[in-house]
Protein backbone atom coordinates (compact mmCIF):
# COMPACT_ATOMS: atom_id res chain seq x y z
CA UNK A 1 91.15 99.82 88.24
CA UNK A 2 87.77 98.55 87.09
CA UNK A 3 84.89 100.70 86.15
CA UNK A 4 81.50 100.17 84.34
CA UNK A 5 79.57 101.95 81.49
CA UNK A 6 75.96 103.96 81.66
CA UNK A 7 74.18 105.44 78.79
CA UNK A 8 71.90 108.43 78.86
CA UNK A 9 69.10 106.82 77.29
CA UNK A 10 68.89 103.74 79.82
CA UNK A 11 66.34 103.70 82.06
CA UNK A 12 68.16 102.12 84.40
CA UNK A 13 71.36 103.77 84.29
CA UNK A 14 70.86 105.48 87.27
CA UNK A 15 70.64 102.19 89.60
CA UNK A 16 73.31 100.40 87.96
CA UNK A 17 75.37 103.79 89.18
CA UNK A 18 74.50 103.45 92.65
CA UNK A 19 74.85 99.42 92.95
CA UNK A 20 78.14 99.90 91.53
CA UNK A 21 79.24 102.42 93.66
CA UNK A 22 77.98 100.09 96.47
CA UNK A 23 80.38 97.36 95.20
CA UNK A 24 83.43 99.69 95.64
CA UNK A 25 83.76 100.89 91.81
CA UNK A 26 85.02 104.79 91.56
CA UNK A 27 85.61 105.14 87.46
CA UNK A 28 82.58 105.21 84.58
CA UNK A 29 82.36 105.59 81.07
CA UNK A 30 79.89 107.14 79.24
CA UNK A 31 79.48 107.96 75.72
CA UNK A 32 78.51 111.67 74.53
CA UNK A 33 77.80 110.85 70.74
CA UNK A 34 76.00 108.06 70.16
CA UNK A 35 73.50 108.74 67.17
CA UNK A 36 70.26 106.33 68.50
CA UNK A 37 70.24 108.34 71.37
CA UNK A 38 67.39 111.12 71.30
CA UNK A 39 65.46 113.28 73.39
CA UNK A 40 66.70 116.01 76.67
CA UNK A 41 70.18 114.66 76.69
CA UNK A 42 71.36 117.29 78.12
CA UNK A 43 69.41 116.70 81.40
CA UNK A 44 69.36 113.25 81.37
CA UNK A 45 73.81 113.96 81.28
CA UNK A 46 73.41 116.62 83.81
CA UNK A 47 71.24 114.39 86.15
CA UNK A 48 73.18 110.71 86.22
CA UNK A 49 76.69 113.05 86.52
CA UNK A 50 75.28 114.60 89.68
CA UNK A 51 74.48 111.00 90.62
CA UNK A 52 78.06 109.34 89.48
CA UNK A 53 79.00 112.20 91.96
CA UNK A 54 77.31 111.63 94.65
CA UNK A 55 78.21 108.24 94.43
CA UNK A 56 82.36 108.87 94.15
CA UNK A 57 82.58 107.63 90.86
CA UNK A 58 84.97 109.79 88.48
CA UNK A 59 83.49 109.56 84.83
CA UNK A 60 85.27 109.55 81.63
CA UNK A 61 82.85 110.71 78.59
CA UNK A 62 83.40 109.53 75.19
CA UNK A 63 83.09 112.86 72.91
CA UNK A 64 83.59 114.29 69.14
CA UNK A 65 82.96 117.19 67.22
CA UNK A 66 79.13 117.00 67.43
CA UNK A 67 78.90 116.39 71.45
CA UNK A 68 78.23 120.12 71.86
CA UNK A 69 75.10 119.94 69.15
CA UNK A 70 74.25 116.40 70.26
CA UNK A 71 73.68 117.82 73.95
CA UNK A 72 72.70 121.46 73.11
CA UNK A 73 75.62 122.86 75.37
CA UNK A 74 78.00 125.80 74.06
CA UNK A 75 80.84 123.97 73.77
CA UNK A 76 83.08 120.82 75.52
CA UNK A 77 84.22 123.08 78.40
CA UNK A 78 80.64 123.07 79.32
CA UNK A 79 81.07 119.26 80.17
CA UNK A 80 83.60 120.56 83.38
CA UNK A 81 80.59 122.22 84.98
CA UNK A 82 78.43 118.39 84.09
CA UNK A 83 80.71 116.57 86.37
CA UNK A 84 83.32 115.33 83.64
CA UNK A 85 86.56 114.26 85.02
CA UNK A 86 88.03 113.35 81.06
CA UNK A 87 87.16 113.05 77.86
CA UNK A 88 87.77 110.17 75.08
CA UNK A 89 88.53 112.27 71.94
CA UNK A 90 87.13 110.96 68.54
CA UNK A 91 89.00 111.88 65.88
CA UNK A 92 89.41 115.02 64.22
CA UNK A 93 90.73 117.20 66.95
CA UNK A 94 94.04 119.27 66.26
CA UNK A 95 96.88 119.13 68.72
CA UNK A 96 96.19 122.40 69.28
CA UNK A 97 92.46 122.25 70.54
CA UNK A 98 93.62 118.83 72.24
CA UNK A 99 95.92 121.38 74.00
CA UNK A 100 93.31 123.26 74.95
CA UNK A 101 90.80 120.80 76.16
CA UNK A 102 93.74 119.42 78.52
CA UNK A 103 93.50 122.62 80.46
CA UNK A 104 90.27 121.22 81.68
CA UNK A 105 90.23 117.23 81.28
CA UNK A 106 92.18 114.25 81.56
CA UNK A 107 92.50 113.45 77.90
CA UNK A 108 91.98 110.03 76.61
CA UNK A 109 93.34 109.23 73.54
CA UNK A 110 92.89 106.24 70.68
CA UNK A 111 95.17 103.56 71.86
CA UNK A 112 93.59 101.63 69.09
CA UNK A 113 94.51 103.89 66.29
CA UNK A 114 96.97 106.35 67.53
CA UNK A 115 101.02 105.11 65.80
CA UNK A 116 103.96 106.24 67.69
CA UNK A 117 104.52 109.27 65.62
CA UNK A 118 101.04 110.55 66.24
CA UNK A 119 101.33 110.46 70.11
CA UNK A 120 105.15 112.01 70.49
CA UNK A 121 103.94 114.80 68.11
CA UNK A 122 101.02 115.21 70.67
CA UNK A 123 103.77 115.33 73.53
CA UNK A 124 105.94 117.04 71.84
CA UNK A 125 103.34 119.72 71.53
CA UNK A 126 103.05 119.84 75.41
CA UNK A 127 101.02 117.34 76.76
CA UNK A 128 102.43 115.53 79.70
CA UNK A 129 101.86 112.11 80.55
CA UNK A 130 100.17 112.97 83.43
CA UNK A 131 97.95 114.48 81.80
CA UNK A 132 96.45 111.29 79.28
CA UNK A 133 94.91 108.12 79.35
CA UNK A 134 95.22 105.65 76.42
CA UNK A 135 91.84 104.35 75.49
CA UNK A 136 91.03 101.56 73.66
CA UNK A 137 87.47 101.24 71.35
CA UNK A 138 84.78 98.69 72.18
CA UNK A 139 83.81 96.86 68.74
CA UNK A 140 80.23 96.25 68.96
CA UNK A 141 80.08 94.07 66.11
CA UNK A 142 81.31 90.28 66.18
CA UNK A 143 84.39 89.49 64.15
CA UNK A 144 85.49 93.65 64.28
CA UNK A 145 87.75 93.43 67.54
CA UNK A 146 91.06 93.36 67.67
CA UNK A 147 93.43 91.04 67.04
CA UNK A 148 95.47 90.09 69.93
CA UNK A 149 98.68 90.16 68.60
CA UNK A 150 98.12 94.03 67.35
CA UNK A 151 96.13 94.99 70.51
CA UNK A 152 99.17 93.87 72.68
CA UNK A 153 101.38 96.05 70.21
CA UNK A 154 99.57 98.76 70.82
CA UNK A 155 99.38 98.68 74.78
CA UNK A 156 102.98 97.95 74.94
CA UNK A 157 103.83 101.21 73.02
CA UNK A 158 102.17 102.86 75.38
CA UNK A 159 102.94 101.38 78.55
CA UNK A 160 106.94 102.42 77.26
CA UNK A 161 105.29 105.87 76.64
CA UNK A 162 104.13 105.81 80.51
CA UNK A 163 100.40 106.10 79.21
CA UNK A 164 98.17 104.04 81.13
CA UNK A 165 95.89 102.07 79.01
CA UNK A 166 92.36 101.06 79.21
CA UNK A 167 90.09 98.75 77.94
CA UNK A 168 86.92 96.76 77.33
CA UNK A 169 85.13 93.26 78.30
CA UNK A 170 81.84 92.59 77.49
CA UNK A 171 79.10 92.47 80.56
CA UNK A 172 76.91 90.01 82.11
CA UNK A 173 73.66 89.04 80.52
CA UNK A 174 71.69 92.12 78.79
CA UNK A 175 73.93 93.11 76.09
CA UNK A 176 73.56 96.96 75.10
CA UNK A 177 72.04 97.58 71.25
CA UNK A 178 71.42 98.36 68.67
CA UNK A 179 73.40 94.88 68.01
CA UNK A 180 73.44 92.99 71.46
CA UNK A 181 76.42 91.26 70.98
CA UNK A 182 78.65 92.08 73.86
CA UNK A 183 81.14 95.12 73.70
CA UNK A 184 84.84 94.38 73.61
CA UNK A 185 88.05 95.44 73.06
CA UNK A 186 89.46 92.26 71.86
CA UNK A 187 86.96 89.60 70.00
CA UNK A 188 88.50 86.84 71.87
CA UNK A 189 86.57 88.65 74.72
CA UNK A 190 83.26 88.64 73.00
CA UNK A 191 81.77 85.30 74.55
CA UNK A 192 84.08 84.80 77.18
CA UNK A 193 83.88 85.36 80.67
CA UNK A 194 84.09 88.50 81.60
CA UNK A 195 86.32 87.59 84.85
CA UNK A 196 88.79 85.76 82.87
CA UNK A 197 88.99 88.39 80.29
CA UNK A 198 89.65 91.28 82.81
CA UNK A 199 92.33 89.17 84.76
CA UNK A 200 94.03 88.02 81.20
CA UNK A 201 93.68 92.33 80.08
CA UNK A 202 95.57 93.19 83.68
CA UNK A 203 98.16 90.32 82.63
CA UNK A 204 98.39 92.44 79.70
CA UNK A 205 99.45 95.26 80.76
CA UNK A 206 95.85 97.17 80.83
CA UNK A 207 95.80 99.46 83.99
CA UNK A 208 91.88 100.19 83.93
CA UNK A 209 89.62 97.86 82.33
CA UNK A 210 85.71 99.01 82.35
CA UNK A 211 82.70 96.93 81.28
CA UNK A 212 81.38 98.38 77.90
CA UNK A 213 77.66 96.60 78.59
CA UNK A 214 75.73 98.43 81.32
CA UNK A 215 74.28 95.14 82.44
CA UNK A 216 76.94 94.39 85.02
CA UNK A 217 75.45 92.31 88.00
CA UNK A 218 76.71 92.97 91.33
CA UNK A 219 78.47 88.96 91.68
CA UNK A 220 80.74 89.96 88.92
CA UNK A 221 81.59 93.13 90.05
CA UNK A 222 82.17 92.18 93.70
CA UNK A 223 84.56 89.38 92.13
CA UNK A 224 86.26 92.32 89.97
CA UNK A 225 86.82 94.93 92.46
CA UNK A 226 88.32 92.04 95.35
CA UNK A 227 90.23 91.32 92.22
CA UNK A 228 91.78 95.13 91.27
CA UNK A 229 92.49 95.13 94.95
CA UNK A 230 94.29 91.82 96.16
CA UNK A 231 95.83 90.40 92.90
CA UNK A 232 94.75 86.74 94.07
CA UNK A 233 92.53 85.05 91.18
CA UNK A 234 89.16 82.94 92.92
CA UNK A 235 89.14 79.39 91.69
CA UNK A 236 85.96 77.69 92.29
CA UNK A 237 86.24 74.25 93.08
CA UNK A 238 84.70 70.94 94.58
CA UNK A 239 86.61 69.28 97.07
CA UNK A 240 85.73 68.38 100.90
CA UNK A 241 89.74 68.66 101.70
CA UNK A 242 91.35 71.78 100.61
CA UNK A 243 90.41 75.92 100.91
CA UNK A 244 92.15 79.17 101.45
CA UNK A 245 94.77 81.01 99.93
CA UNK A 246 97.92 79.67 98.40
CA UNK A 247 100.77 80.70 96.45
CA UNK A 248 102.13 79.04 93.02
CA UNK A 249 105.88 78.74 93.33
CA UNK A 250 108.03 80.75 91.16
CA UNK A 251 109.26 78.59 88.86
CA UNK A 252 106.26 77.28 86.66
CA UNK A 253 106.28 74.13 85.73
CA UNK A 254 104.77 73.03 82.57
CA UNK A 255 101.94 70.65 83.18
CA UNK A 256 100.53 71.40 87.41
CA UNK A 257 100.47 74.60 88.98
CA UNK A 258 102.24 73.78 92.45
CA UNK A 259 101.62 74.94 95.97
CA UNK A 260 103.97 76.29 98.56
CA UNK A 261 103.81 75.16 101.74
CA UNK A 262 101.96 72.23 101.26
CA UNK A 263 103.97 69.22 101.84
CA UNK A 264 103.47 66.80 105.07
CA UNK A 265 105.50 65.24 107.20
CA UNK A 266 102.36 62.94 108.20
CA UNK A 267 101.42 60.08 105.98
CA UNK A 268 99.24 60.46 102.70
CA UNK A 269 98.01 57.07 101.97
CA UNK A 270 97.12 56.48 98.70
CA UNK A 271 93.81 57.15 97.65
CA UNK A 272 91.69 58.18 94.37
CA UNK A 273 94.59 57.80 92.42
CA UNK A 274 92.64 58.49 89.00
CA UNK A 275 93.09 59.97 85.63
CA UNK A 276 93.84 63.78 86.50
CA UNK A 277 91.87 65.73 84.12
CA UNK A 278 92.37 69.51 83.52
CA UNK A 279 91.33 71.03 86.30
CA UNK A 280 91.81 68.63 88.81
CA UNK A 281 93.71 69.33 91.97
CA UNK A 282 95.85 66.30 93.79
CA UNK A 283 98.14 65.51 96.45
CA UNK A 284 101.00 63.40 96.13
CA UNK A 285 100.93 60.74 98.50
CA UNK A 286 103.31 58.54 100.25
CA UNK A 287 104.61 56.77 97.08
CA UNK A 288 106.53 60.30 96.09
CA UNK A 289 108.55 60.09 99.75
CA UNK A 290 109.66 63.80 100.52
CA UNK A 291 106.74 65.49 98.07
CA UNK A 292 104.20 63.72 99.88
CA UNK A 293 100.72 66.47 100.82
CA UNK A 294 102.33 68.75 97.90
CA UNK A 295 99.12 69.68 96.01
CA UNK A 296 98.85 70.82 92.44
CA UNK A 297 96.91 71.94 89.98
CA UNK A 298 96.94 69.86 86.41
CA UNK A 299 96.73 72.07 83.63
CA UNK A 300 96.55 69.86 81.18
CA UNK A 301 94.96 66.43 81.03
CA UNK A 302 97.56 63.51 82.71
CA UNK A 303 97.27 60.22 83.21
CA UNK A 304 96.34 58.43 86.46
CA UNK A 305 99.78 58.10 88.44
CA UNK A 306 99.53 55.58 91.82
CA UNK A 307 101.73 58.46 93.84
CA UNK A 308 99.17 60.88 93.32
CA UNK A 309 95.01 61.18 94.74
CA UNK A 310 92.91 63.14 93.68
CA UNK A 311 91.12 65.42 95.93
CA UNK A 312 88.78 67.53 94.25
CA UNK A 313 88.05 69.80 90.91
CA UNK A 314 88.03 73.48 89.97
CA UNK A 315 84.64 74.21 88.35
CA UNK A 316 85.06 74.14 84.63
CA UNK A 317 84.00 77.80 84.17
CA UNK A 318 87.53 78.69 85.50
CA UNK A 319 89.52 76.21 84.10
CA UNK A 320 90.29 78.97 81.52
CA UNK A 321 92.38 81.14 84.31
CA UNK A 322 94.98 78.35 85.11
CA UNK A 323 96.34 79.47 82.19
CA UNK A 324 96.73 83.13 83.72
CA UNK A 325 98.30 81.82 86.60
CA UNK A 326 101.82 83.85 87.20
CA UNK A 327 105.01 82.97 88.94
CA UNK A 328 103.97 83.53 92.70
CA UNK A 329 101.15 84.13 92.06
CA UNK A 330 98.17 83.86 95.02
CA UNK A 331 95.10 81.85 94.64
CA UNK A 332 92.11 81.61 96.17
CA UNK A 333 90.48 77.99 96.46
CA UNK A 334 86.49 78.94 97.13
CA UNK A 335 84.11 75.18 97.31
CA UNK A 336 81.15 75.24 95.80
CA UNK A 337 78.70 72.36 95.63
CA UNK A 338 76.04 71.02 94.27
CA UNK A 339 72.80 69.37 96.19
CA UNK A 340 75.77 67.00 98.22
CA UNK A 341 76.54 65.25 95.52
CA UNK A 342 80.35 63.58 96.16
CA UNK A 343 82.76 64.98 93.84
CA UNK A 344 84.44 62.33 92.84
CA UNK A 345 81.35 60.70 91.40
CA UNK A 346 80.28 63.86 89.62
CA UNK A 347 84.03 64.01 88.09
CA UNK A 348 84.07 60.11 87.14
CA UNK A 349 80.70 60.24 85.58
């Protein structure tokens, strides 16, 4: 599942709701503490939930001990009657108010914090797994997210704990203050693209993954949501001779992702046969008998080799999510170009 983020106090919260509801997105996040954030926050909450509404989206609010204060409501049941489908809970809440709140919300705990021992108690206690989310934070400040070894940890507990996890990537442009420097989960994610970070957190094990910068763009989020749905990674590339959907056999080799079903009976003469850089996709010609019209993928930078031309180049923006590539999986090969300029000159230059 994919969802975005909105914040009360931007101004433009309220489109970015609506253009991602247009672009087939049904979860939000939303934070109900943040301190910068002043003025009638209660009716600037109560107005873009009646919006996420109206729009389908189910919204999951970020919330601590100082929400009700922060918002001028009586307490966090209030935030059923808002529109709130669950809540994020910062610390400091017993099990027993946890409990409670449960009655009323999907809960959302700490998957970055939260050990073992501290979510059996809270099961033990009587929460059902239907009944929780695993959250991971956003680190807003570069060189503060997590470590990718220890984030994995932490989603595998509970993934074994049948939790669903979420998590963060950083948006598109306009990065949300008071620091500007993306919002993720992991800091390998901070200045990556966003794409390849959501496909590498679903490889992870991450069932939701939500975009902690409200500047989204509708390209990405078209490219997300085709994503959540189909499974088959886009791979942008420049070639005149090859498009479509494929599948990458089962058994990966090291070096080339391979095609199925690609292999001709017809003759491949040679042709091209030049250095294949990462990235660049080929077609073994007549000089490798049987494999002849099987078309890889290099993954890795190889030498020229006279059995094999080279027909064309994934743009290197997604070189990055060959290395995501799973057994079977699906890929889409999407040409792009640039003013008709011949790929193979581009490449050689």
């Amino acid at each position: 599942m994919i969802g975005i983020s909105f914040y009360l106090n931007d101004k433009n919260a309220k489109k970015r709701l609506i253009e991602a509801s247009e672009c087939g997105v049904t979860r939000a996040f939303t934070s109900l503490h943040i301190p910068e954030e002043t003025g009638d926050l209660a009716e600037r909450a109560k107005e873009l939930l009646h919006v996420a509404r109206d729009c389908g989206i189910s919204v999951y609010a970020d919330v601590s001990k100082h929400t009700s204060v922060h918002l001028g409501i009586e307490s966090l049941m209030s935030l059923s009657s808002l529109g709130i489908s669950g809540i994020r809970l910062d610390d400091g809440f017993s099990a027993e108010e946890t409990l409670s709140l449960a009655n009323e919300f999907y809960i959302a705990v700490n998957a970055s914090t939260l050990s073992k021992q501290e979510i059996e108690a809270l099961l033990s206690a009587g929460l059902h797994h239907h009944q929780l989310l695993a959250w991971h934070n956003f680190y807003p400040r570069p060189e503060t997210g997590l470590e990718e070894t220890f984030f994995q940890q932490q989603t595998d507990l509970f993934n074994e704990l049948r939790i669903p996890v979420c998590a963060y990537i950083p948006g598109e442009d306009e990065k949300r203050g008071p620091i500007y420097q993306g919002l993720p989960t992991r800091e390998k994610d901070r200045n990556r693209c966003p794409f390849t970070s959501a496909v590498d957190l679903y490889g992870c094990g991450v069932a939701e993954v939500y975009i902690g910068d409200p500047c989204v763009g509708s390209s990405l989020l078209k490219r997300l949501v085709q994503y959540q749905e189909s499974r088959i990674i886009p791979l942008r590339i420049r070639s005149p001779h090859i498009e479509g959907t494929y599948s990458v056999r089962p058994d990966v080799s090291r070096d080339v992702l391979r095609l199925v079903d690609t292999r001709s009976v017809k003759p491949v003469p040679p042709f091209h046969t030049v250095e294949r850089r990462m990235g660049a996709i080929t077609m073994d010609n007549d000089g490798y008998g049987r494999y002849r019209g099987e078309v890889q993928i290099a993954k890795t930078n190889l030498p020229a080799n006279a059995n094999v031309n080279v027909i064309g180049y994934v743009i290197e923006e997604d070189h990055e999510l060959l290395s995501l590539v799973r057994p079977g999986q699906k890929l889409e090969l999407i040409p792009v170009w640039r003013e008709k300029r011949c790929i193979f000159k581009e490449a050689d230059s």
